[in-house]
Protein backbone atom coordinates (compact mmCIF):
# COMPACT_ATOMS: atom_id res chain seq x y z
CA UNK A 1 14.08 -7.77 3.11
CA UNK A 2 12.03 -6.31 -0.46
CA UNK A 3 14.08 -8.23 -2.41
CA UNK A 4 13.06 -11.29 -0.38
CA UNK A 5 9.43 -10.33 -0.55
CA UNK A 6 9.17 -9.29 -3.92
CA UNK A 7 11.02 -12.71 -4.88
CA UNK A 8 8.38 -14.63 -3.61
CA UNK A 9 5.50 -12.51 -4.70
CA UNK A 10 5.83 -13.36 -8.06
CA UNK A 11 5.23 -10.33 -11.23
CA UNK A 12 2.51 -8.37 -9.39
CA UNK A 13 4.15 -5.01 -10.93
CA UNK A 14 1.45 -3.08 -8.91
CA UNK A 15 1.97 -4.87 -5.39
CA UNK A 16 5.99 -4.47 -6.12
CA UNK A 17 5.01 -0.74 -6.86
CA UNK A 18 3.53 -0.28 -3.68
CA UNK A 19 6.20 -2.47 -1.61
CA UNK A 20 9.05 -0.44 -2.70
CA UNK A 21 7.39 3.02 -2.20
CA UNK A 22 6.55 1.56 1.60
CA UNK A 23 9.78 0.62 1.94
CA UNK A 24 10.84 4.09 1.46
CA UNK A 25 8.76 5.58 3.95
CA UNK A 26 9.41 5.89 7.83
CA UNK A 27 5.37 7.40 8.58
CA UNK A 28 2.01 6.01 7.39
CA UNK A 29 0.99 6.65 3.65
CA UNK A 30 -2.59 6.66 2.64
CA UNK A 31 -3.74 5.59 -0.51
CA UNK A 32 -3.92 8.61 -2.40
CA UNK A 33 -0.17 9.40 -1.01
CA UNK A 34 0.33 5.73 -2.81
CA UNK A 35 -1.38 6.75 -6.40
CA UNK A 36 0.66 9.83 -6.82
CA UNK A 37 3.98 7.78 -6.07
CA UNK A 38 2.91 5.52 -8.48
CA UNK A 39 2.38 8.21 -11.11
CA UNK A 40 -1.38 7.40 -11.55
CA UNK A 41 -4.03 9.22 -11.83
CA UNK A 42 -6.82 8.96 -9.14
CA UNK A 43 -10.05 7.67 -11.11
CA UNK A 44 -11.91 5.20 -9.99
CA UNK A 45 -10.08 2.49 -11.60
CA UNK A 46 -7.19 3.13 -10.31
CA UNK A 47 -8.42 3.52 -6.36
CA UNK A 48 -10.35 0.04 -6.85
CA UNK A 49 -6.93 -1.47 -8.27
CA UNK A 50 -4.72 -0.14 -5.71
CA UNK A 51 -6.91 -0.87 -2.98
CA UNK A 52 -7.68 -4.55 -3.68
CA UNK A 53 -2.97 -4.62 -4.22
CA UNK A 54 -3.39 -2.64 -0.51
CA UNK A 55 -5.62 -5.31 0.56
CA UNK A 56 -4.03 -8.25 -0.34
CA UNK A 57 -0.69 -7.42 0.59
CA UNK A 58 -1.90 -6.74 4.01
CA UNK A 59 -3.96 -10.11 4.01
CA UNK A 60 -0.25 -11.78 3.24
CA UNK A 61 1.06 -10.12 5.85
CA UNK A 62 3.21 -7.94 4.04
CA UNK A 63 2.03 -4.37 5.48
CA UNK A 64 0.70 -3.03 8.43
CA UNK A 65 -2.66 -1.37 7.96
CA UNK A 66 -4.43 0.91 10.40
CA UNK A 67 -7.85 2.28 10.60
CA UNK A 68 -8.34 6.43 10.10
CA UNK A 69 -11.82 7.48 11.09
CA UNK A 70 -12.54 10.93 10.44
CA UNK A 71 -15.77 13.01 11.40
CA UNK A 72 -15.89 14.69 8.02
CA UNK A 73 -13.87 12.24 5.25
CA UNK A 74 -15.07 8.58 7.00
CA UNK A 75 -13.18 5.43 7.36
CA UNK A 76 -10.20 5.22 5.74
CA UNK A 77 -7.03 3.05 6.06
CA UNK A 78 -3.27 3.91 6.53
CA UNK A 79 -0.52 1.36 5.28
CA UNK A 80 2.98 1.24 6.15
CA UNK A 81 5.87 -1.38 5.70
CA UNK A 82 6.39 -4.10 7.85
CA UNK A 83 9.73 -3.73 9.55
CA UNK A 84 11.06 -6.52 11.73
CA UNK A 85 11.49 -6.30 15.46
């Protein structure tokens, strides 16, 4: 099914980063869990860029996404893969 995806996705390198390490996993990943897969560090820059891949992927449908709110940390989002039925 990632080959299929990632087919039509085009050369997002980025959004194919973050599809495959989904892929792998069976539980939710959060962001930061996502950055140190990816080997990047967690500035700014690189949170903004991964979120907006996070976002759009889930816009297309491509991930599940679930909100995280936490007293002390806020609102956050966890992402997983989206298996079929």
């Amino acid at each position: 099914m990632l080959a299929a995806i990632i087919r039509v996705m085009g050369t997002g390198r980025l959004q194919r980063g973050i599809l495959a390490f989904l892929d792998e996993q069976r539980d939710w990943s959060r962001p930061k869990d996502i950055l140190a897969a990816l080997n990047r560090e967690p500035t700014p820059s690189n949170r903004a860029g991964v979120s907006r891949a996070l976002k759009g992927l889930w816009e297309r449908g491509l991930i599940d996404r679930v909100t995280l709110e936490l007293h002390s940390v806020g609102k956050s989002y966890l992402y997983k893969a989206r298996r079929p039925p």
